[in-house]
C-alpha atoms as a PDB file:
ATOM      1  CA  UNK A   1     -22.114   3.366 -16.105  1.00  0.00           C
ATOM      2  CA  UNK A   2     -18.839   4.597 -16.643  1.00  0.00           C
ATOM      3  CA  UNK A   3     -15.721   2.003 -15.564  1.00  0.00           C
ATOM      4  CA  UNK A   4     -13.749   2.262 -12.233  1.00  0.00           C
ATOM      5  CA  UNK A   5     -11.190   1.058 -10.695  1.00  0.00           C
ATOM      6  CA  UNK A   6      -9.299   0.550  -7.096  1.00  0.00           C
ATOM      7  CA  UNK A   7      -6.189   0.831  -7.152  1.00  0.00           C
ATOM      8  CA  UNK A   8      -5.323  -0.186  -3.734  1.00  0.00           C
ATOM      9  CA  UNK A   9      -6.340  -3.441  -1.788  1.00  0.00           C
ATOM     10  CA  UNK A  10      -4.528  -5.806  -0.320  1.00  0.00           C
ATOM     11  CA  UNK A  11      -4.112  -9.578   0.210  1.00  0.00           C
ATOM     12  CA  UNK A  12      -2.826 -12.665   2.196  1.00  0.00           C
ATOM     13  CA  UNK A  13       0.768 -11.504   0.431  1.00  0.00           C
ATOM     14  CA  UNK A  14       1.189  -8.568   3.121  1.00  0.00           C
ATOM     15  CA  UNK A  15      -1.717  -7.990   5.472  1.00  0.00           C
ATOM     16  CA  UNK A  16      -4.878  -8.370   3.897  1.00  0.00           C
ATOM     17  CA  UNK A  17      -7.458 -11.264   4.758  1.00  0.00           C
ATOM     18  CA  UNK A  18      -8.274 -11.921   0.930  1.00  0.00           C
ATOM     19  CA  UNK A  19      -5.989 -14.663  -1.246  1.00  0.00           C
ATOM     20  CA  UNK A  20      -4.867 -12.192  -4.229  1.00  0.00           C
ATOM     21  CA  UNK A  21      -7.592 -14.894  -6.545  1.00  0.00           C
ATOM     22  CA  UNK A  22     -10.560 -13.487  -4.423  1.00  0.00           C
ATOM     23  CA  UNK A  23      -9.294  -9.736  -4.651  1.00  0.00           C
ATOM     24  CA  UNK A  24      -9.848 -10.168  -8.419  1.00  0.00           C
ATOM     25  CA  UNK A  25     -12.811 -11.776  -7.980  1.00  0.00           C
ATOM     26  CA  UNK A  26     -14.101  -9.605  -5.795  1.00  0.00           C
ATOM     27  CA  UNK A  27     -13.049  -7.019  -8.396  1.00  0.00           C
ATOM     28  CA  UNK A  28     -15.178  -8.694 -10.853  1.00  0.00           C
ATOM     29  CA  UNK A  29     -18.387  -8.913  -8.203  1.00  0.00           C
ATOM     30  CA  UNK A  30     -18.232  -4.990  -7.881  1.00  0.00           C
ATOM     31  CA  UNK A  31     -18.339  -4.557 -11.462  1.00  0.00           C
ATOM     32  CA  UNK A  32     -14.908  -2.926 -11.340  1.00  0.00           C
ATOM     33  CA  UNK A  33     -12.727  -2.680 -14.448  1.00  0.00           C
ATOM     34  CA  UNK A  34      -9.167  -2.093 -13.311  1.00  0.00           C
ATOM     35  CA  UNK A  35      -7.677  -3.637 -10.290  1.00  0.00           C
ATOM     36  CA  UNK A  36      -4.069  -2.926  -8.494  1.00  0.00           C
ATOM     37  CA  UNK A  37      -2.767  -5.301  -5.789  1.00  0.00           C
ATOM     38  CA  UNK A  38      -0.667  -2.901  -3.460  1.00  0.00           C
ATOM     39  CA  UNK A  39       0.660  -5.224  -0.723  1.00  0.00           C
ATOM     40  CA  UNK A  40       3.477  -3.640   1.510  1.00  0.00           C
ATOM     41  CA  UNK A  41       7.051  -3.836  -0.033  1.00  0.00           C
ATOM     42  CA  UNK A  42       5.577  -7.457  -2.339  1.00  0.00           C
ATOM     43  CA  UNK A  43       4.332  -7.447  -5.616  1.00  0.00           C
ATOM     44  CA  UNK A  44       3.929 -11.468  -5.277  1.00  0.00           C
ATOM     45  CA  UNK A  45      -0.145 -11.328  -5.551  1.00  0.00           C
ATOM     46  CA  UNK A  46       0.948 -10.112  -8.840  1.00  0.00           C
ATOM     47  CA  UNK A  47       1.621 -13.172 -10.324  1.00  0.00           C
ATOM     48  CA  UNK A  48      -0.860 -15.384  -8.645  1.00  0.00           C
ATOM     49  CA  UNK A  49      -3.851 -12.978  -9.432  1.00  0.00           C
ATOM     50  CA  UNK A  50      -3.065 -12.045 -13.152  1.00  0.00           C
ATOM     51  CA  UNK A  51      -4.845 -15.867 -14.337  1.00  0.00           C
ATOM     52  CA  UNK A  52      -7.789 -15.311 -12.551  1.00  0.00           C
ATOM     53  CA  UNK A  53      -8.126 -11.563 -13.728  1.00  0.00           C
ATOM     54  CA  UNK A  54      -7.292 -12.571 -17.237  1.00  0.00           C
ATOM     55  CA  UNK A  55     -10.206 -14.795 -16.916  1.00  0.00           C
ATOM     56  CA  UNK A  56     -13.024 -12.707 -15.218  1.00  0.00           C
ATOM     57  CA  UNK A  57     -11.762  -9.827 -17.864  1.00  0.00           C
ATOM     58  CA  UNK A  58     -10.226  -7.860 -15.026  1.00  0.00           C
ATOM     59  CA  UNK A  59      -7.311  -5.396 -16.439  1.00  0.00           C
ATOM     60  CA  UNK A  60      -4.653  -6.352 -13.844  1.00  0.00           C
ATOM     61  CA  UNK A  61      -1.751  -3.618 -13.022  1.00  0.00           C
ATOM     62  CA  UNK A  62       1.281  -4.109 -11.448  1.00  0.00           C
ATOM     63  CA  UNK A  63       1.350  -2.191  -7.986  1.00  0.00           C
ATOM     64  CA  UNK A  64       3.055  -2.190  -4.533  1.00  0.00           C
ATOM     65  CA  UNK A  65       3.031   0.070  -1.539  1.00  0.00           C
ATOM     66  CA  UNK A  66       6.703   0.689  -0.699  1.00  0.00           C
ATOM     67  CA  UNK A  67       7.440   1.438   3.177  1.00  0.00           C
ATOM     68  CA  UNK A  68      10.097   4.505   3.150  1.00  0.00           C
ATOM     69  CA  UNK A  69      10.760   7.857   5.444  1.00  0.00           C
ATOM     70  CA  UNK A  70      10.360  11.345   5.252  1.00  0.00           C
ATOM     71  CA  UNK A  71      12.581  12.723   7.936  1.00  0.00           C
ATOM     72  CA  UNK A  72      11.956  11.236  11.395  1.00  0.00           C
ATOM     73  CA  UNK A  73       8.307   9.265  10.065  1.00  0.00           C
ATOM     74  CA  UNK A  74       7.394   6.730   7.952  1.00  0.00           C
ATOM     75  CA  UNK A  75       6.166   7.023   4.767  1.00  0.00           C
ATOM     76  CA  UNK A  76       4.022   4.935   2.206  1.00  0.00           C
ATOM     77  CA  UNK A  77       4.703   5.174  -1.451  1.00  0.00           C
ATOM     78  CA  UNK A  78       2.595   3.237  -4.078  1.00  0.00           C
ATOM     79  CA  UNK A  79       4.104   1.675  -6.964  1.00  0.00           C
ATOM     80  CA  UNK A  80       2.286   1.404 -10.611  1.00  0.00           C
ATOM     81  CA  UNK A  81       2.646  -0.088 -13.830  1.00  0.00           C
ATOM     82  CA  UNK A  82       6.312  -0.999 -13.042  1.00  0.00           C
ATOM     83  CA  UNK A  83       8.349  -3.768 -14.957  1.00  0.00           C
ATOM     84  CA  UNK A  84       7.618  -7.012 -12.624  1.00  0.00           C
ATOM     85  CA  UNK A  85      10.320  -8.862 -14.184  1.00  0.00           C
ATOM     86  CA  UNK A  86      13.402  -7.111 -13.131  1.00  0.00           C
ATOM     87  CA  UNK A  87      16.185  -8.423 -10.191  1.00  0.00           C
ATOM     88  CA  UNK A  88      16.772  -4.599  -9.483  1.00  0.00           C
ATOM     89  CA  UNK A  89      13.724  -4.396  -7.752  1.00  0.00           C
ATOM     90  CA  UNK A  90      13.311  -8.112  -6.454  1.00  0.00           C
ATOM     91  CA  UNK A  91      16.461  -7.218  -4.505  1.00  0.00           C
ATOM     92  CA  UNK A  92      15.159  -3.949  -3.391  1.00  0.00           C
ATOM     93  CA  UNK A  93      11.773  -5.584  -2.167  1.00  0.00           C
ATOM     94  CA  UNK A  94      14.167  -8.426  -0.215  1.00  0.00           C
ATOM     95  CA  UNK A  95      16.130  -6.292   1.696  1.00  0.00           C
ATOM     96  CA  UNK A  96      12.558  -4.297   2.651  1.00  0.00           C
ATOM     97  CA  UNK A  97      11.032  -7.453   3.913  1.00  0.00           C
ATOM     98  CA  UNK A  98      14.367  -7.852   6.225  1.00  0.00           C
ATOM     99  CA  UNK A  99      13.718  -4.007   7.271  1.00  0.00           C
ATOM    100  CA  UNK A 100      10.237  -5.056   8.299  1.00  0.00           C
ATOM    101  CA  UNK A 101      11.240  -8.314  10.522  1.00  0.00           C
ATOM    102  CA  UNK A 102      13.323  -6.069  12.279  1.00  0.00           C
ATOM    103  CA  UNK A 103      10.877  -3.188  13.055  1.00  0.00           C
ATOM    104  CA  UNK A 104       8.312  -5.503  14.290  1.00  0.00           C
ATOM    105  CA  UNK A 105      10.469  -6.649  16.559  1.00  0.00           C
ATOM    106  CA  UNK A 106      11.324  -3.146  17.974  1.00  0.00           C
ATOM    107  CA  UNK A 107       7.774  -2.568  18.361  1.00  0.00           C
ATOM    108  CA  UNK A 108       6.885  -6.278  20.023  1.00  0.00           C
ATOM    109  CA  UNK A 109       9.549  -4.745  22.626  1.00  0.00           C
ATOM    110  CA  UNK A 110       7.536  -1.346  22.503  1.00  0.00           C
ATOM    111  CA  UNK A 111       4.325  -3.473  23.343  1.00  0.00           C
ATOM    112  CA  UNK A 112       5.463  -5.630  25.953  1.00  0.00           C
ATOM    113  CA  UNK A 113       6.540  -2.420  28.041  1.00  0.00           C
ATOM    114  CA  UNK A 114       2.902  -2.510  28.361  1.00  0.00           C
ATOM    115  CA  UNK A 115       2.454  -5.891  30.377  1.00  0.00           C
ATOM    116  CA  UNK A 116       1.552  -7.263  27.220  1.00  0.00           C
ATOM    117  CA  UNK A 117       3.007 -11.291  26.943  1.00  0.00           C
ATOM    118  CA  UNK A 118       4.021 -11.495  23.469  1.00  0.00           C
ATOM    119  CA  UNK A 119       6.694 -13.138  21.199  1.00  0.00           C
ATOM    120  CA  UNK A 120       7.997 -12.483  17.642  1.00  0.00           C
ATOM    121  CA  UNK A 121       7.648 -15.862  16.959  1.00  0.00           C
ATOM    122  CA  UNK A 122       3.811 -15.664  17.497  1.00  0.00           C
ATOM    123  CA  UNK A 123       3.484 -13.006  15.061  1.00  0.00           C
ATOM    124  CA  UNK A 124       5.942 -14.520  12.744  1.00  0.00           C
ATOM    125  CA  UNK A 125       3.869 -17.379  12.782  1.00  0.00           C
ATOM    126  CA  UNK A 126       0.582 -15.369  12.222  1.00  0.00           C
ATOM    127  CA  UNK A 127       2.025 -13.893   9.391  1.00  0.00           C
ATOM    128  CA  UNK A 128       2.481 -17.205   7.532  1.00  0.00           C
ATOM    129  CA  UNK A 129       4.764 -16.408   4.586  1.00  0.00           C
ATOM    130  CA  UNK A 130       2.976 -12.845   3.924  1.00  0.00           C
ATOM    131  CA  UNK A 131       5.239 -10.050   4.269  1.00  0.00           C
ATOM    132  CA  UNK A 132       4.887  -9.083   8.710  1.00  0.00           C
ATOM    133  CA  UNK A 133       3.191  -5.648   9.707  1.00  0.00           C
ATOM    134  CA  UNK A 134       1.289  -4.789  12.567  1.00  0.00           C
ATOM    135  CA  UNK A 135      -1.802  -6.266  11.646  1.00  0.00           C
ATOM    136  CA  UNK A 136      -0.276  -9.597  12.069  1.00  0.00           C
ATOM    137  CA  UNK A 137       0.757  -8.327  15.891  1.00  0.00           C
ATOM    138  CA  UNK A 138      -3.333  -6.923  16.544  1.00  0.00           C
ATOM    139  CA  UNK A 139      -4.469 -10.489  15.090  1.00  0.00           C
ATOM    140  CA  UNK A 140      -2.102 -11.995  18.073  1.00  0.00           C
ATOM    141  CA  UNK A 141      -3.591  -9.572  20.649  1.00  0.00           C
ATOM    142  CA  UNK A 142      -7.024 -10.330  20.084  1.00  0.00           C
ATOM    143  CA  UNK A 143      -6.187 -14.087  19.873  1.00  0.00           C
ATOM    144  CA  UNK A 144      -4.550 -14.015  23.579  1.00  0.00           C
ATOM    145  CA  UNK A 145      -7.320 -11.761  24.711  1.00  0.00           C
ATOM    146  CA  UNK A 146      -6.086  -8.261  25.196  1.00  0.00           C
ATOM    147  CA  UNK A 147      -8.061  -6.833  22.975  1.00  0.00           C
ATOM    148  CA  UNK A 148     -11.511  -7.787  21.146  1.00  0.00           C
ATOM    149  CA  UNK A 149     -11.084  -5.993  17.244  1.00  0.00           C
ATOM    150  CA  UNK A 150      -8.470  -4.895  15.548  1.00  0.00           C
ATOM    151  CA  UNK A 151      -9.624  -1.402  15.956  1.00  0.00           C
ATOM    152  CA  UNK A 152      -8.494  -1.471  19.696  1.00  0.00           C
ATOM    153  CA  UNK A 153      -5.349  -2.906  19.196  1.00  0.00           C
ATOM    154  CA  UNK A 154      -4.496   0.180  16.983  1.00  0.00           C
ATOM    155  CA  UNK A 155      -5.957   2.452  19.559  1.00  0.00           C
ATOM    156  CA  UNK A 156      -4.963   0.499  22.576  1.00  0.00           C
ATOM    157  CA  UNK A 157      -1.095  -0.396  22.052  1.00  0.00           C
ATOM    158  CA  UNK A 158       0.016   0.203  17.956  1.00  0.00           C
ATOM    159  CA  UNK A 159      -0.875   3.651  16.502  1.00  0.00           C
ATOM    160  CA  UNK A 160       1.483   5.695  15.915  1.00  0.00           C
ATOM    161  CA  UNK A 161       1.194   7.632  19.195  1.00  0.00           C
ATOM    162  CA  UNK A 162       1.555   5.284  21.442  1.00  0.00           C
ATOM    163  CA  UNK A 163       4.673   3.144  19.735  1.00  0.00           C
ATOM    164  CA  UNK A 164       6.536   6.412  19.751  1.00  0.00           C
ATOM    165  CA  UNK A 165      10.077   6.760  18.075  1.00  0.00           C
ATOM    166  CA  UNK A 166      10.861   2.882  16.868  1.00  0.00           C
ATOM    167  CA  UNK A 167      13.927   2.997  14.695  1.00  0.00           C
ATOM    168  CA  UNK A 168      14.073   1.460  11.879  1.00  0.00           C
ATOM    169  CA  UNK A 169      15.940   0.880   8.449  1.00  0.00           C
ATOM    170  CA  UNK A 170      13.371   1.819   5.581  1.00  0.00           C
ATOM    171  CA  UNK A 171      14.915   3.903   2.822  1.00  0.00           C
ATOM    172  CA  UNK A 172      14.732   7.866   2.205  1.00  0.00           C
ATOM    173  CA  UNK A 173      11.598   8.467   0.265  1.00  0.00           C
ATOM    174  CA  UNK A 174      13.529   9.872  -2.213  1.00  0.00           C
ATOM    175  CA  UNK A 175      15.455   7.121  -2.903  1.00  0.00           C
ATOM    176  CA  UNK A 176      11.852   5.048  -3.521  1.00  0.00           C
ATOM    177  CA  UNK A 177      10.452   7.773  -6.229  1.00  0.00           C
ATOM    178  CA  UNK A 178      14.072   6.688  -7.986  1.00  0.00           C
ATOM    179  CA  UNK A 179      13.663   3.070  -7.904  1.00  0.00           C
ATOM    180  CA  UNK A 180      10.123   3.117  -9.106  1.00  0.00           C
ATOM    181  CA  UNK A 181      11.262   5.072 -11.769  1.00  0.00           C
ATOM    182  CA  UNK A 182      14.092   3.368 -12.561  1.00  0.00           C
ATOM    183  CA  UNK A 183      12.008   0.021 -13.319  1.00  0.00           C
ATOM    184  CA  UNK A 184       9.232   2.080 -15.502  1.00  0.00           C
ATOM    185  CA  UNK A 185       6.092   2.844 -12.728  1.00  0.00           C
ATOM    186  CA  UNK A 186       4.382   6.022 -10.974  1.00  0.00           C
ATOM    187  CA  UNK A 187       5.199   6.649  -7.691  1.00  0.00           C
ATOM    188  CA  UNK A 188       2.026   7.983  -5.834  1.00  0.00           C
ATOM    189  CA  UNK A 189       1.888   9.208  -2.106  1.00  0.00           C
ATOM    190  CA  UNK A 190      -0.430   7.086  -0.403  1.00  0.00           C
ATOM    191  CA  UNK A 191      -2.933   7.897   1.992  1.00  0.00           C
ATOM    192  CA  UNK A 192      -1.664  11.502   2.783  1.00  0.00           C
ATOM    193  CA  UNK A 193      -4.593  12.572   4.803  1.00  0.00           C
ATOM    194  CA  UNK A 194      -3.264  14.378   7.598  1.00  0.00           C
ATOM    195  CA  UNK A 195       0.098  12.921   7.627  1.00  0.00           C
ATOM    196  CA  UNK A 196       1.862  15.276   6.420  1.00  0.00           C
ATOM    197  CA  UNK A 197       2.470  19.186   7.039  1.00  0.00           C
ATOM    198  CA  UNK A 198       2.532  21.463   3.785  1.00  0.00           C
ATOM    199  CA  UNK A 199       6.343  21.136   3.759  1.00  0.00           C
ATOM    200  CA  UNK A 200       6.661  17.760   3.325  1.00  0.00           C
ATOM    201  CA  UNK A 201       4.113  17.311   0.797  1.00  0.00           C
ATOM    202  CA  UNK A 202       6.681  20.021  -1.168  1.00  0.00           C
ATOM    203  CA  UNK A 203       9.368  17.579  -0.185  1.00  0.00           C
ATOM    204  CA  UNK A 204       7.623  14.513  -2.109  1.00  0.00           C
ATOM    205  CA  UNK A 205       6.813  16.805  -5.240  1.00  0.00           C
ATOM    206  CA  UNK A 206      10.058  18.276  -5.788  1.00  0.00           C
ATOM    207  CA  UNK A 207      11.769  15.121  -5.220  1.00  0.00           C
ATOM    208  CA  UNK A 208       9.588  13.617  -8.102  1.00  0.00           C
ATOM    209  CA  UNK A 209       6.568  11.886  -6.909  1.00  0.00           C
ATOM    210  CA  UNK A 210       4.287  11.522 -10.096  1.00  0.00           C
ATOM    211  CA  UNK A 211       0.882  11.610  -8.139  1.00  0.00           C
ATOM    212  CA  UNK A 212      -0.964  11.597  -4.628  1.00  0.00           C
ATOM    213  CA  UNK A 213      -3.798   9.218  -3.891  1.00  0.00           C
ATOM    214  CA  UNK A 214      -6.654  11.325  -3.441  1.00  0.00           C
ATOM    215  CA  UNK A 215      -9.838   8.871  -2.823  1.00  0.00           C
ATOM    216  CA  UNK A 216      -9.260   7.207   0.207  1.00  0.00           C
ATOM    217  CA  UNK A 217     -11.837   5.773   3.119  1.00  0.00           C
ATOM    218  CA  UNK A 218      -9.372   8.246   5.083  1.00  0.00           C
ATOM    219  CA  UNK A 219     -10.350  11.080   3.135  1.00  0.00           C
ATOM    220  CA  UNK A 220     -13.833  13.321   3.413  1.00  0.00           C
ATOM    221  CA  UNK A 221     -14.840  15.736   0.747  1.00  0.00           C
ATOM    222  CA  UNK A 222     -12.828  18.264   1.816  1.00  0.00           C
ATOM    223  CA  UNK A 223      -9.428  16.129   1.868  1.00  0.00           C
ATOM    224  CA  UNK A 224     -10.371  14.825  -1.488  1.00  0.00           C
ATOM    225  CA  UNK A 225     -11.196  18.243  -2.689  1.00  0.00           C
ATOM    226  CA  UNK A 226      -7.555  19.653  -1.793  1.00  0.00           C
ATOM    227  CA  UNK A 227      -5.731  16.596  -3.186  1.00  0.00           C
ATOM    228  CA  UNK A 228      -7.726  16.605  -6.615  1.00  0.00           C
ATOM    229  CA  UNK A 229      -6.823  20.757  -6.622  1.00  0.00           C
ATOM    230  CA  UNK A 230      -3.260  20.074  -5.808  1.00  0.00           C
ATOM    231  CA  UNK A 231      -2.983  17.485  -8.474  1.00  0.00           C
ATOM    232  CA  UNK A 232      -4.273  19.793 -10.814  1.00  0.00           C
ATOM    233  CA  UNK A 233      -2.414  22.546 -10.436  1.00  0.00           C
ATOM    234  CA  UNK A 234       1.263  20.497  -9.815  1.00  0.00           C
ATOM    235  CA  UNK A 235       0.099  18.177 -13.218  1.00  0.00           C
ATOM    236  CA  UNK A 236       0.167  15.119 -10.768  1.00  0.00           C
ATOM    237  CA  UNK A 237      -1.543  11.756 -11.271  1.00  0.00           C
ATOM    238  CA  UNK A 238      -4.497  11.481  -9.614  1.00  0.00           C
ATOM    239  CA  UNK A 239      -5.433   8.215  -7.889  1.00  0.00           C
ATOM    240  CA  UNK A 240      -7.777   6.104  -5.639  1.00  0.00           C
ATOM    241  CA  UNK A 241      -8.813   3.098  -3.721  1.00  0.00           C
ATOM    242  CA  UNK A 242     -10.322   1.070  -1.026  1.00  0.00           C
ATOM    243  CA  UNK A 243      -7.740   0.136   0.785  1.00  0.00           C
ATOM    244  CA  UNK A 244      -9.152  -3.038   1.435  1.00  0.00           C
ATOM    245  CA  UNK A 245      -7.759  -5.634   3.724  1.00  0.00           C
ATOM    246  CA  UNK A 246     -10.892  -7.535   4.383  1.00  0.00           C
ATOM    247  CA  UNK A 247     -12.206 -11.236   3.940  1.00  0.00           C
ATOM    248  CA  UNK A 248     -13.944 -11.616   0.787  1.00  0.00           C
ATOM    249  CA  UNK A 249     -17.023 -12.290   2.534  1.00  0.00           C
ATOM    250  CA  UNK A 250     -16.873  -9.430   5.003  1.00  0.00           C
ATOM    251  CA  UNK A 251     -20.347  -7.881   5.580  1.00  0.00           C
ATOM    252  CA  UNK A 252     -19.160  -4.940   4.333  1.00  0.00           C
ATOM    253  CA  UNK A 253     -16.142  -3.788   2.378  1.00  0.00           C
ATOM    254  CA  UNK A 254     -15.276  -0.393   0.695  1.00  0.00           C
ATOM    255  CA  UNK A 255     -14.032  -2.417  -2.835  1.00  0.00           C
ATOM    256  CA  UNK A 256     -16.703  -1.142  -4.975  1.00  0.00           C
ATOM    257  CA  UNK A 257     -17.414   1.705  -2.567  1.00  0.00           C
ATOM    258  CA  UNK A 258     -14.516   3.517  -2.869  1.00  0.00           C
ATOM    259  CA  UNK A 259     -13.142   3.532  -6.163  1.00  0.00           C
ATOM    260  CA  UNK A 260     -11.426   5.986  -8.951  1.00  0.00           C
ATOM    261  CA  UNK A 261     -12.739   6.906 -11.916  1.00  0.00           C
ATOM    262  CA  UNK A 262     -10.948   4.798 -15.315  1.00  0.00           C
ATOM    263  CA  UNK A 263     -10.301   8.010 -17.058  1.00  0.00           C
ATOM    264  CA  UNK A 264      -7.341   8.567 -14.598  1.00  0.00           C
ATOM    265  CA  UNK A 265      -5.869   5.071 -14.690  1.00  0.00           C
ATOM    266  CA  UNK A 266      -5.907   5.848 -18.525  1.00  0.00           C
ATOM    267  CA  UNK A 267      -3.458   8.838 -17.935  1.00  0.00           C
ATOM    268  CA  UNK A 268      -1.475   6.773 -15.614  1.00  0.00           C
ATOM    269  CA  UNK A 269      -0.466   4.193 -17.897  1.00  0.00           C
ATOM    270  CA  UNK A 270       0.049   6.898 -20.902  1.00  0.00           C
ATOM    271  CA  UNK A 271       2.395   8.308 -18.274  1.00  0.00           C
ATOM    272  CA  UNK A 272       4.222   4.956 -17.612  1.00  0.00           C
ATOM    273  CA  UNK A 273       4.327   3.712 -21.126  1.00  0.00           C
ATOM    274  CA  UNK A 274       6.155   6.925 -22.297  1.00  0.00           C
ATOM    275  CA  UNK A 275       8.284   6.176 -19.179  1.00  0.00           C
ATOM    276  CA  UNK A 276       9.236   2.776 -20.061  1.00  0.00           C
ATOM    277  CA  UNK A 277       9.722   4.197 -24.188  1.00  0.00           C
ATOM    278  CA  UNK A 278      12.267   6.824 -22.287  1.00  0.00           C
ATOM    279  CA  UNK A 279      14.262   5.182 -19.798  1.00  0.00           C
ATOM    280  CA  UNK A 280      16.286   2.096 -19.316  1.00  0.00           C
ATOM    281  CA  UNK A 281      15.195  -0.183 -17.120  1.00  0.00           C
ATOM    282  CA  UNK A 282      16.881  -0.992 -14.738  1.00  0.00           C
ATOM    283  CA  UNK A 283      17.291  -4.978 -15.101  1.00  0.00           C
END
């Protein structure tokens, strides 16, 4: 059987349910050869996973998925193979955690326009240390009752479409390719789906991006299809994952499931080595 990978889950660091030790050894349980941790605007699982893979004879890499805009939306950028050991970034990944307190709290307001009785502090408090997103906020709701699953809290009070316009301080997306570069990694749009029009797509290639994340639970055959095409013919990285965010012992989970092939993860780190033999990074 021939290696994958998943090069996108996520853990107790940002809004996952797994500690970043049973991502990898979850990893390992699949049969999986290459793992990425991608928690929003953290690489801290980073460091407390690479034992544990270096152990179960996982091949670790260093990933993130950074929270920036694209005009008037947000937009999610992963981050691969990047130097973990530089201040320059550190910084860049404090002031996002800052950016996110304070659009959670804009959309806590958004919420409670709703009748809903809820506090920051709760969902601080739910949040425990891990970098705060909206998950944290559903996990309140169905604690307190207004909504049974996580599902319904999306649908219910926290999609997209019904938060609206909630301002917030991310960075331009162009801004993220150049950090990520800057410190050696890829920069990969996640999850495009059907998030973006044409134009924007253009926007993300000619500002840089160096791949689009192409297998995705989000993504049928014919999304896949168009993404792998597009990556061909723009000589983008191609990559994939589960997008996990479950419990290790979930009944069912799409690490495994929904993986990339290791031929691609290959390219990605010839990409990033030559990147890292080319630049100076920034320390």
């Amino acid at each position: 059987m021939l290696p994958k990978a998943d090069l996108h889950i996520h853990t107790t660091c940002s809004d996952g349910k797994m500690t970043p030790s049973e991502a990898v050894e979850l990893a390992s349980e699949k049969k999986l050869a290459c793992l990425s941790i991608t928690d929003h605007d953290t690489y801290q699982a980073y460091g407390e996973a690479k034992e544990k893979a270096e152990e179960l004879g996982i091949e670790l890499i260093t990933g993130v998925e950074i929270t920036s805009t694209i005009g008037d939306k947000e937009a999610h950028i992963l981050a691969y193979n990047f130097d973990p050991d530089t201040n320059y970034l550190e910084d860049f990944l404090r002031s996002q955690k800052k950016a996110r307190r304070e659009r959670i709290k804009g959309i806590i307001e958004t919420v409670k326009k709703s009748g809903v009785d809820v506090d920051f502090d709760e969902v601080w408090a739910e949040a425990n240390g891990a970098n705060i997103g909206r998950p944290h906020l559903a996990r309140v709701l169905m604690q307190k009752g207004y909504v049974s699953s996580h599902k319904e809290a999306f649908i219910r009070y926290l999609s997209n479409q019904k938060l609206g316009s909630i301002e917030n301080t991310y960075p331009d997306y162009r801004e993220v390719i150049d950090i990520i570069e800057n410190v050696g990694g890829a920069s990969v749009i996640a999850h495009p789906g059907k998030l973006y029009s044409e134009d924007e797509i253009r926007k993300f290639i000619d500002a840089g991006i160096d791949g689009i994340e192409c297998i995705h639970p989000s993504h049928n055959f014919s999304l896949q299809k168009k993404y792998t095409e597009l990556c061909e013919s723009e000589n983008l990285l191609m990559t994939g994952g589960s997008d996990s965010h479950d419990y290790k012992e979930a009944g069912y989970t799409n690490v495994g499931i929904v993986t990339i092939a290791y031929k691609y993860v290959e390219r990605l780190l010839r990409m990033t080595e030559q990147r890292k033999n080319i630049i100076e990074i920034k320390e």
